[in-house]
C-alpha atoms as a PDB file:
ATOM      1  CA  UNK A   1     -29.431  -3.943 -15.254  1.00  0.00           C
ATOM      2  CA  UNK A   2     -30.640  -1.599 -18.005  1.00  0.00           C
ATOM      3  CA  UNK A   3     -28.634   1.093 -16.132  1.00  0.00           C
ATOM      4  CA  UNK A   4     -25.399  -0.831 -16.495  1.00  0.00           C
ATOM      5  CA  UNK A   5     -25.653  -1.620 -20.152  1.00  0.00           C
ATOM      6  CA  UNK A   6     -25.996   1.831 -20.953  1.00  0.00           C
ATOM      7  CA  UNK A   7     -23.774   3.381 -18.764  1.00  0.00           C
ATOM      8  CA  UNK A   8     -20.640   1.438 -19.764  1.00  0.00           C
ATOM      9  CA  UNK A   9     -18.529   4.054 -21.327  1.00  0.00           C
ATOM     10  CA  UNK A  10     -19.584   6.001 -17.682  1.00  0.00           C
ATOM     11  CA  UNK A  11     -17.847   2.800 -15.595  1.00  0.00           C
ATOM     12  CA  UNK A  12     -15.248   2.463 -17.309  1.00  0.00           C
ATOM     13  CA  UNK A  13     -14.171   5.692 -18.160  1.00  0.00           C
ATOM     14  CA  UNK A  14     -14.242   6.456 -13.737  1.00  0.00           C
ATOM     15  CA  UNK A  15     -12.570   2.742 -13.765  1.00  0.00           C
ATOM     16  CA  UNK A  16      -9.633   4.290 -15.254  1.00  0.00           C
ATOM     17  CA  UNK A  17      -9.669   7.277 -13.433  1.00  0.00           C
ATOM     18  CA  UNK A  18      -9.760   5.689 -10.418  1.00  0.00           C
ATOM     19  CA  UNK A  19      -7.194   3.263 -11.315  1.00  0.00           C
ATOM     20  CA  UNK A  20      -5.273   6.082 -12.045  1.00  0.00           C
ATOM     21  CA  UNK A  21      -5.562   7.985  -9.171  1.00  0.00           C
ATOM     22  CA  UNK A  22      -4.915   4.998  -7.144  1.00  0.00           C
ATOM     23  CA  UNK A  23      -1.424   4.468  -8.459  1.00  0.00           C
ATOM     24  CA  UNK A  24       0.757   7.592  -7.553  1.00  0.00           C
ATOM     25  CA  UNK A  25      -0.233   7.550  -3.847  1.00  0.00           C
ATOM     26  CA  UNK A  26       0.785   3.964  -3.462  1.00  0.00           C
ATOM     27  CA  UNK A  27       4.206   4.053  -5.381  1.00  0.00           C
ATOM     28  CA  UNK A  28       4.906   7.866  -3.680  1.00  0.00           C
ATOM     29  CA  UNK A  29       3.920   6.331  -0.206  1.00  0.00           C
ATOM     30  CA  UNK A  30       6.784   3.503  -0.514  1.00  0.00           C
ATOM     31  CA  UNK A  31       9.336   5.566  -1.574  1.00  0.00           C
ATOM     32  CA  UNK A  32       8.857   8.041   1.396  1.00  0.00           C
ATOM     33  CA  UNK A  33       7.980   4.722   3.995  1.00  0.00           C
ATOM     34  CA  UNK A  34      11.036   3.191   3.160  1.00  0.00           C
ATOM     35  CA  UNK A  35      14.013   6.082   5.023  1.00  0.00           C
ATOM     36  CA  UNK A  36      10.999   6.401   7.888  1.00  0.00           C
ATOM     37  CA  UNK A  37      11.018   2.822   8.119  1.00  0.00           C
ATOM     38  CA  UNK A  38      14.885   2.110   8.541  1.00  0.00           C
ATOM     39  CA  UNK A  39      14.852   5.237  11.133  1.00  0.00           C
ATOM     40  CA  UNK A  40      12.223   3.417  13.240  1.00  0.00           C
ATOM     41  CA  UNK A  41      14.517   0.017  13.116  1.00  0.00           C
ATOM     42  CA  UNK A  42      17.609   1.389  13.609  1.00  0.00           C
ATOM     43  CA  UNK A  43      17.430   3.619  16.283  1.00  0.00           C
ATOM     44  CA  UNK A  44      15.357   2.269  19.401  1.00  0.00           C
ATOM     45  CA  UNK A  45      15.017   5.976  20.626  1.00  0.00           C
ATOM     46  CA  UNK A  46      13.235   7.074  17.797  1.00  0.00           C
ATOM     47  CA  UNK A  47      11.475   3.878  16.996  1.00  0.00           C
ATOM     48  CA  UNK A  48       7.783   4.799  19.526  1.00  0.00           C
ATOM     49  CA  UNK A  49       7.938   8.082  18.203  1.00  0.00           C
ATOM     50  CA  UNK A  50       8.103   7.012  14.290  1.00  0.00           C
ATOM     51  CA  UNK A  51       5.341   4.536  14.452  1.00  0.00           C
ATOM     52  CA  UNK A  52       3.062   6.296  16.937  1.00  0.00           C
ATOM     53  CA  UNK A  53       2.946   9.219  15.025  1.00  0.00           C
ATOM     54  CA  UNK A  54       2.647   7.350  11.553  1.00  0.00           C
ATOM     55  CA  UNK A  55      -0.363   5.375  13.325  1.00  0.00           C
ATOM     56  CA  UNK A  56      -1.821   8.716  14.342  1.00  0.00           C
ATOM     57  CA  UNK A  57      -2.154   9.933  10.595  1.00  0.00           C
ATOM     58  CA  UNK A  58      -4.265   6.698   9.676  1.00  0.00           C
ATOM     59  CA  UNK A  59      -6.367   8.218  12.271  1.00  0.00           C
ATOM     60  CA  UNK A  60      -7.064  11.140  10.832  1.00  0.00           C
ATOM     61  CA  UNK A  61     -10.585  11.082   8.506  1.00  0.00           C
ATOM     62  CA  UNK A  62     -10.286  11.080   5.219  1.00  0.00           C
ATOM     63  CA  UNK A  63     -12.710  14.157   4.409  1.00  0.00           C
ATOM     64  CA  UNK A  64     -11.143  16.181   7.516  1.00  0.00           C
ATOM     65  CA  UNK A  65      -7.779  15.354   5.909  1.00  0.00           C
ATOM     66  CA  UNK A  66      -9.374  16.551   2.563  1.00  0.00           C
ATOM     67  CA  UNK A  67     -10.543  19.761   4.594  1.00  0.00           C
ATOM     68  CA  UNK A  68      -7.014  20.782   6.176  1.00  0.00           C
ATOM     69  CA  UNK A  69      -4.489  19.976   3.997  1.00  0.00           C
ATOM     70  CA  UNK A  70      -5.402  23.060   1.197  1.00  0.00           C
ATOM     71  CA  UNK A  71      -5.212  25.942   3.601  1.00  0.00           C
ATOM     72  CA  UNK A  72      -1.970  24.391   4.897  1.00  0.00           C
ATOM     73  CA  UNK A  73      -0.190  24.054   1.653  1.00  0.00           C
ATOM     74  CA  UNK A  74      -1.896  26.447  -0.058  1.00  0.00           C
ATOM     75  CA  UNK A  75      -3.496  24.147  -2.562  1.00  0.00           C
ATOM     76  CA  UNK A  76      -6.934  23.980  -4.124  1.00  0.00           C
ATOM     77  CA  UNK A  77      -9.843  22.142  -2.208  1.00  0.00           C
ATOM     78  CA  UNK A  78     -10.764  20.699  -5.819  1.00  0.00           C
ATOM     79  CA  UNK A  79      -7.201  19.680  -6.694  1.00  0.00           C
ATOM     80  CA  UNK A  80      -6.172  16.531  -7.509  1.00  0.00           C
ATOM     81  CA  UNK A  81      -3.348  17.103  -5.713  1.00  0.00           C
ATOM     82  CA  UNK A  82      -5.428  17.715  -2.350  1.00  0.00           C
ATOM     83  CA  UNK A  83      -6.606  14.137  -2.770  1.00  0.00           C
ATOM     84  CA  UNK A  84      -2.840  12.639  -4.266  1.00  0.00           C
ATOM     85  CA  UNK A  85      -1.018  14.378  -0.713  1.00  0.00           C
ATOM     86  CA  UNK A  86      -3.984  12.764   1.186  1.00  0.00           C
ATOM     87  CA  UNK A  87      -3.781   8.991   0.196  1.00  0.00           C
ATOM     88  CA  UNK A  88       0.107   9.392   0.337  1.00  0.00           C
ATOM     89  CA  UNK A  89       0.009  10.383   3.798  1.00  0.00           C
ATOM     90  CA  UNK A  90      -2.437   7.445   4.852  1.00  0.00           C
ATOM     91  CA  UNK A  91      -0.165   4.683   2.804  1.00  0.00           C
ATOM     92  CA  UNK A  92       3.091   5.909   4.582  1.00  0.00           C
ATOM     93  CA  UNK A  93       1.562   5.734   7.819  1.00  0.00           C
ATOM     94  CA  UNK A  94       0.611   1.985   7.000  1.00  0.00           C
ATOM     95  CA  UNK A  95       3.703   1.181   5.298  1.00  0.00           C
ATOM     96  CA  UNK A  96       6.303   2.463   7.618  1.00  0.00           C
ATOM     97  CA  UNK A  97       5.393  -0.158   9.836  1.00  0.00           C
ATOM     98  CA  UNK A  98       5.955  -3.044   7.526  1.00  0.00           C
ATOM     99  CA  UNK A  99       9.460  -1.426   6.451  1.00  0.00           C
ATOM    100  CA  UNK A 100      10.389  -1.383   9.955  1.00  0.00           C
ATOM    101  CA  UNK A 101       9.186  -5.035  10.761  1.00  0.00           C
ATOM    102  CA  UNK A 102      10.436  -6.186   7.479  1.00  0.00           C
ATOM    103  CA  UNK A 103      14.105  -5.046   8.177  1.00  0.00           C
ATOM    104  CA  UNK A 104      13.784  -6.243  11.933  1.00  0.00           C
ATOM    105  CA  UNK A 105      12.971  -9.525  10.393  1.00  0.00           C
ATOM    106  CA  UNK A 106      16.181 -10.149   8.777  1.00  0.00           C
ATOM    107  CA  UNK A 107      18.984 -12.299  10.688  1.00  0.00           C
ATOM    108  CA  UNK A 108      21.584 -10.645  12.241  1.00  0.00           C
ATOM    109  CA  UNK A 109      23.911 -13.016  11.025  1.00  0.00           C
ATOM    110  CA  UNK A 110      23.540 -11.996   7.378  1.00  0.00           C
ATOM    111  CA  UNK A 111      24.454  -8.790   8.202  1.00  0.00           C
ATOM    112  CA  UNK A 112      27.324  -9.455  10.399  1.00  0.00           C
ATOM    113  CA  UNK A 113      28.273 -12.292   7.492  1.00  0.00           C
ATOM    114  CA  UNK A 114      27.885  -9.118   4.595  1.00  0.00           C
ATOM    115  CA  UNK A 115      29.512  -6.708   6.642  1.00  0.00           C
ATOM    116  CA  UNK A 116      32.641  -9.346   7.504  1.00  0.00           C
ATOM    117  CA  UNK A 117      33.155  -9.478   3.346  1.00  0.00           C
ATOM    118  CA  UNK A 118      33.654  -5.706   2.991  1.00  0.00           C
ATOM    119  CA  UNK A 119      29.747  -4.428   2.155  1.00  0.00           C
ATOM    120  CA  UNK A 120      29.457  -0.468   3.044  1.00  0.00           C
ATOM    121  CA  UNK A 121      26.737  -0.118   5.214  1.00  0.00           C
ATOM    122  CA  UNK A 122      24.592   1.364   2.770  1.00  0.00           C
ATOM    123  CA  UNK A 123      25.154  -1.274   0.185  1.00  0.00           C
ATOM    124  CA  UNK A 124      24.562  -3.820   2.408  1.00  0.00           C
ATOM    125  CA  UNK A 125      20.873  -2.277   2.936  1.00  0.00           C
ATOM    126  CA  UNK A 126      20.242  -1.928  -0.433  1.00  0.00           C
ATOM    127  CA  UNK A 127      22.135  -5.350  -1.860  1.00  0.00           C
ATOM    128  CA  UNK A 128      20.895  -7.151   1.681  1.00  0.00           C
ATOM    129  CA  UNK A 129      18.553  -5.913   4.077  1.00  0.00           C
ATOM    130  CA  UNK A 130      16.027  -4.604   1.784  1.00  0.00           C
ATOM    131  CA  UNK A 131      15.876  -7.437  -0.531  1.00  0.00           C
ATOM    132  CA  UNK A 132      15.870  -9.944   2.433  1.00  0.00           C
ATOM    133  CA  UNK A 133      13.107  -7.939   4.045  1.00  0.00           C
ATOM    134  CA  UNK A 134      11.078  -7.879   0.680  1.00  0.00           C
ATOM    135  CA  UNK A 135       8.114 -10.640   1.702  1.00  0.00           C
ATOM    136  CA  UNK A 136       7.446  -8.186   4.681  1.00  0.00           C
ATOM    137  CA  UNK A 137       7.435  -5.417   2.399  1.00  0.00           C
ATOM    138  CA  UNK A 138       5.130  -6.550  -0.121  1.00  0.00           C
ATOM    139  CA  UNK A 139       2.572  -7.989   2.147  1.00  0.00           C
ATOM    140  CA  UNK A 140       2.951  -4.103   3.532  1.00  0.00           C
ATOM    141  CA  UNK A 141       2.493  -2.859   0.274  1.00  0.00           C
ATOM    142  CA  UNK A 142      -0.975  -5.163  -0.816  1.00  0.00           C
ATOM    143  CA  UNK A 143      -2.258  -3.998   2.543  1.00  0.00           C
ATOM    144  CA  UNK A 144      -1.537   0.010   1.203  1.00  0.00           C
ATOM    145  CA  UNK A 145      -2.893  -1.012  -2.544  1.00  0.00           C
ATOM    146  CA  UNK A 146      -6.572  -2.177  -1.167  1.00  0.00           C
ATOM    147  CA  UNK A 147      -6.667   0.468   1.428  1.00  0.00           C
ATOM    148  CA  UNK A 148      -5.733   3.373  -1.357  1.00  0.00           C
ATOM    149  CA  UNK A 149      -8.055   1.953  -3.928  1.00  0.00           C
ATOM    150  CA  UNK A 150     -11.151   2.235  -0.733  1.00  0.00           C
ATOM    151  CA  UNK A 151     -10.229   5.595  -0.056  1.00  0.00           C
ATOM    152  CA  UNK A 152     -10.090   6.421  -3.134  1.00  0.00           C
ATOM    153  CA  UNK A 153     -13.754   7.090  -3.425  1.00  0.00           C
ATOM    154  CA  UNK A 154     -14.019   9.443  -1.144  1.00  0.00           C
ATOM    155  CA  UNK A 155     -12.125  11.873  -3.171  1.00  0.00           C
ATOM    156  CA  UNK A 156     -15.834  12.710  -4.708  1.00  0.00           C
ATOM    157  CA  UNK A 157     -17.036  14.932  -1.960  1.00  0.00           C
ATOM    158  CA  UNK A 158     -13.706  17.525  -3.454  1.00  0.00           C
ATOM    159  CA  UNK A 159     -14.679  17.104  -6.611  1.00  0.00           C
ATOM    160  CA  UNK A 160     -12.512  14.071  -7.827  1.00  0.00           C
ATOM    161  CA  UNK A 161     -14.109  12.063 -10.105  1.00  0.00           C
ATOM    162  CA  UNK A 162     -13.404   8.387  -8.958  1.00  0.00           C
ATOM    163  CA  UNK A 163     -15.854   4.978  -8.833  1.00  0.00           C
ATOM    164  CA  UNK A 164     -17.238   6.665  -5.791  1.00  0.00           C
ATOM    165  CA  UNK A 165     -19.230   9.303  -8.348  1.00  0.00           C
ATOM    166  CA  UNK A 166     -21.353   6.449  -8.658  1.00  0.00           C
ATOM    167  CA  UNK A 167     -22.013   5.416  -5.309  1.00  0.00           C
ATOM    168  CA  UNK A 168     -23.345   9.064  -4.581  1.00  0.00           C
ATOM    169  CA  UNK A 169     -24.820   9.667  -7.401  1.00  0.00           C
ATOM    170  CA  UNK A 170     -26.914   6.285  -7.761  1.00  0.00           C
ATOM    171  CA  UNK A 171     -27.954   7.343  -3.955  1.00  0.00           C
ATOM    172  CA  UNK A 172     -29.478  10.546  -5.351  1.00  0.00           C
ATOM    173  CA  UNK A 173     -31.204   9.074  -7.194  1.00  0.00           C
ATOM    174  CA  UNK A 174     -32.517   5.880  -5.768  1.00  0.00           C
ATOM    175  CA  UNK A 175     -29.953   3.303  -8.506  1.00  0.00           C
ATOM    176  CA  UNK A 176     -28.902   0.633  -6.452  1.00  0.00           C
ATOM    177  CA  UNK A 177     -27.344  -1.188  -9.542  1.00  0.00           C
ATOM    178  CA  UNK A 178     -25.472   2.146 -10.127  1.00  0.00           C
ATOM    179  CA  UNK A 179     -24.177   1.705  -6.262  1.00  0.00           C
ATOM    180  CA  UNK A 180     -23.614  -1.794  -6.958  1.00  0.00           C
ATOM    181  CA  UNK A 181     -21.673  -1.219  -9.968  1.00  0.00           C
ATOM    182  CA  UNK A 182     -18.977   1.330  -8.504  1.00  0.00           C
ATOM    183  CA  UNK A 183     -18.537  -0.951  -4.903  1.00  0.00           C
ATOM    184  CA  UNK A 184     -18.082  -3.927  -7.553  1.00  0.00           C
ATOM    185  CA  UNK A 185     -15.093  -2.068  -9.589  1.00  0.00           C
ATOM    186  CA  UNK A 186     -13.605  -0.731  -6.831  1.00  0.00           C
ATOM    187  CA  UNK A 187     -13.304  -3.976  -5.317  1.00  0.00           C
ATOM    188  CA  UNK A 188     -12.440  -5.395  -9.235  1.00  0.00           C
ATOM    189  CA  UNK A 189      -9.456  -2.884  -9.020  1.00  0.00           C
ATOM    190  CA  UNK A 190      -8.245  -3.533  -6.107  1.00  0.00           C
ATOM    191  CA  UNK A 191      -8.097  -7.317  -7.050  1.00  0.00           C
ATOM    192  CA  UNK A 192      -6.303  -6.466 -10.165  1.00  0.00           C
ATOM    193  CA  UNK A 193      -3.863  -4.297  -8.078  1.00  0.00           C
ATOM    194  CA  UNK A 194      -2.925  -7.325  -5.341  1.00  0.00           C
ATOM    195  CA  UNK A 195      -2.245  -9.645  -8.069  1.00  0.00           C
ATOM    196  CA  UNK A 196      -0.239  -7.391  -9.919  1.00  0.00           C
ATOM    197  CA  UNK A 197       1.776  -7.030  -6.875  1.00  0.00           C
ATOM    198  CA  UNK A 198       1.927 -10.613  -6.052  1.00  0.00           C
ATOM    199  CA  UNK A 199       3.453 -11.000  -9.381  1.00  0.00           C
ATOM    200  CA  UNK A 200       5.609  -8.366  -8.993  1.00  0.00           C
ATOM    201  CA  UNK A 201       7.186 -10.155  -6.360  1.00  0.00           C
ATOM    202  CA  UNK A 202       7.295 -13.505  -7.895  1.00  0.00           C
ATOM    203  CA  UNK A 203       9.541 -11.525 -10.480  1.00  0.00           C
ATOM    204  CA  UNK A 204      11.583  -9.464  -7.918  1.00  0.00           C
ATOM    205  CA  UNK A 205      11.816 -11.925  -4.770  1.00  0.00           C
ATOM    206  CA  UNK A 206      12.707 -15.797  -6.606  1.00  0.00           C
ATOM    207  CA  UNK A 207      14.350 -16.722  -3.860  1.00  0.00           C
ATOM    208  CA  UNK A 208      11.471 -16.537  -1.733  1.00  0.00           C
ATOM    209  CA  UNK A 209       9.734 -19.441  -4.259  1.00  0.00           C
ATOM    210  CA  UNK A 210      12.610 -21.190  -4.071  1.00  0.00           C
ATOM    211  CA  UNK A 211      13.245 -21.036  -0.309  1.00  0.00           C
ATOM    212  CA  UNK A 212       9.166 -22.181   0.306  1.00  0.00           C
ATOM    213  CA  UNK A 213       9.643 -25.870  -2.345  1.00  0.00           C
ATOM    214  CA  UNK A 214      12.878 -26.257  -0.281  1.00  0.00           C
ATOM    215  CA  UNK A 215      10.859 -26.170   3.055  1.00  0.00           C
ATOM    216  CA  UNK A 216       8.342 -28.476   1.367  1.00  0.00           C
ATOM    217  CA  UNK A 217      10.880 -30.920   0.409  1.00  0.00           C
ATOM    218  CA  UNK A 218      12.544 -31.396   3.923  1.00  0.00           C
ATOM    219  CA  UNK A 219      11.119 -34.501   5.232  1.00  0.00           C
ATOM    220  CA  UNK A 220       9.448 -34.588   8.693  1.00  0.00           C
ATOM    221  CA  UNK A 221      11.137 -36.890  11.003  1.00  0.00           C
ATOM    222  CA  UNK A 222      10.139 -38.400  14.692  1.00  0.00           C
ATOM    223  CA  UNK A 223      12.435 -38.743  17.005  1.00  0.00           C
ATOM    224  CA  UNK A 224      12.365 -42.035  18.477  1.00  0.00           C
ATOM    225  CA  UNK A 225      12.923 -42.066  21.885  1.00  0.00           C
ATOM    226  CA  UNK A 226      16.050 -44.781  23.781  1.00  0.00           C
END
């Protein structure tokens, strides 16, 4: 323990770096999962192809990623960046599935009942399907929030400084409270991150509150039989 006392400034100063690193990749990775998404739902054709290769990146390791992408895009091995384009690529390819669920999820009704009342198709996505589809979404998005903040760590073996500086450096040198330390904060963070988000959509998605106390309020009856 007499490691962690005088090491705070250390853990939390690669608390906030990783925190910081985390963010970008999971924001970046919604905004590009969202147009794949609505391609895979709306055209059957193109659907297998969409997912299957966005399940095929996932695949990928995370240090082979770390490995190819800088010759490709003719980036630094010890960039930032290297390790930003990395995590992005991993949350799209879990995301995209939960955008195309979550839009396959709404009712058809609703959008033959928006369309009926003059909606554009494009505003009826954004002022219907999305919102509608937003549960589905977020429980995408907490999935891609742990998963970034785990991989993460590996962005030490480029030269990233992140919570997993700890967990190779307290193996060098035989610390197992150092080790302890960074797999507790990552897993602190990641915490933090998934209730953020579950606020988030508390604030954004009301209805969703609203529609669950109505559910709980219908009374169950038995039908008694002639």
């Amino acid at each position: 323990m007499n490691w962690l006392w005088n090491n705070l400034d250390l853990v939390l100063e690669l608390s906030v770096e990783h925190l910081r690193l985390s963010l970008p990749p999971i924001i970046l990775g919604f905004i590009v999962s969202v147009p794949l998404g609505w391609l895979a739902y709306r055209y059957k054709l193109t659907r297998g192809l969409v997912l299957t290769l966005a399940g095929l990146l996932y695949t990928i390791p995370s240090l082979a990623l770390f490995v190819l992408l800088p010759p490709l895009l003719g980036i630094s091995f010890l960039s930032e960046l290297n390790v930003l384009i990395a995590l992005t690529i991993y949350a799209v390819a879990l995301m995209t599935r939960s955008v195309a669920d979550g839009l396959a999820s709404v009712d058809p009704i609703v959008r033959e009942s928006a369309t009926a009342v003059g909606y554009s198709p494009w505003r009826r996505f954004f002022s219907v399907e999305l919102p509608l589809a937003g549960p589905v979404l977020l429980a995408g998005l907490r999935v891609v929030a742990v998963s970034t903040v785990s991989l993460v760590t590996v962005g030490v073996f480029v030269g990233v400084r992140s919570l997993g500086f700890l967990f190779t450096n307290g193996l060098q040198r035989g610390i197992i409270v150092e080790i302890v330390t960074g797999i507790v904060m990552t897993v602190v963070i990641a915490l933090i991150l998934d209730g953020l988000l579950v606020l988030l959509g508390r604030l954004v998605l009301p209805w969703t509150r609203l529609d669950a106390r109505a559910r709980r309020r219908i009374p169950v009856t038995t039908a008694v039989p002639a």
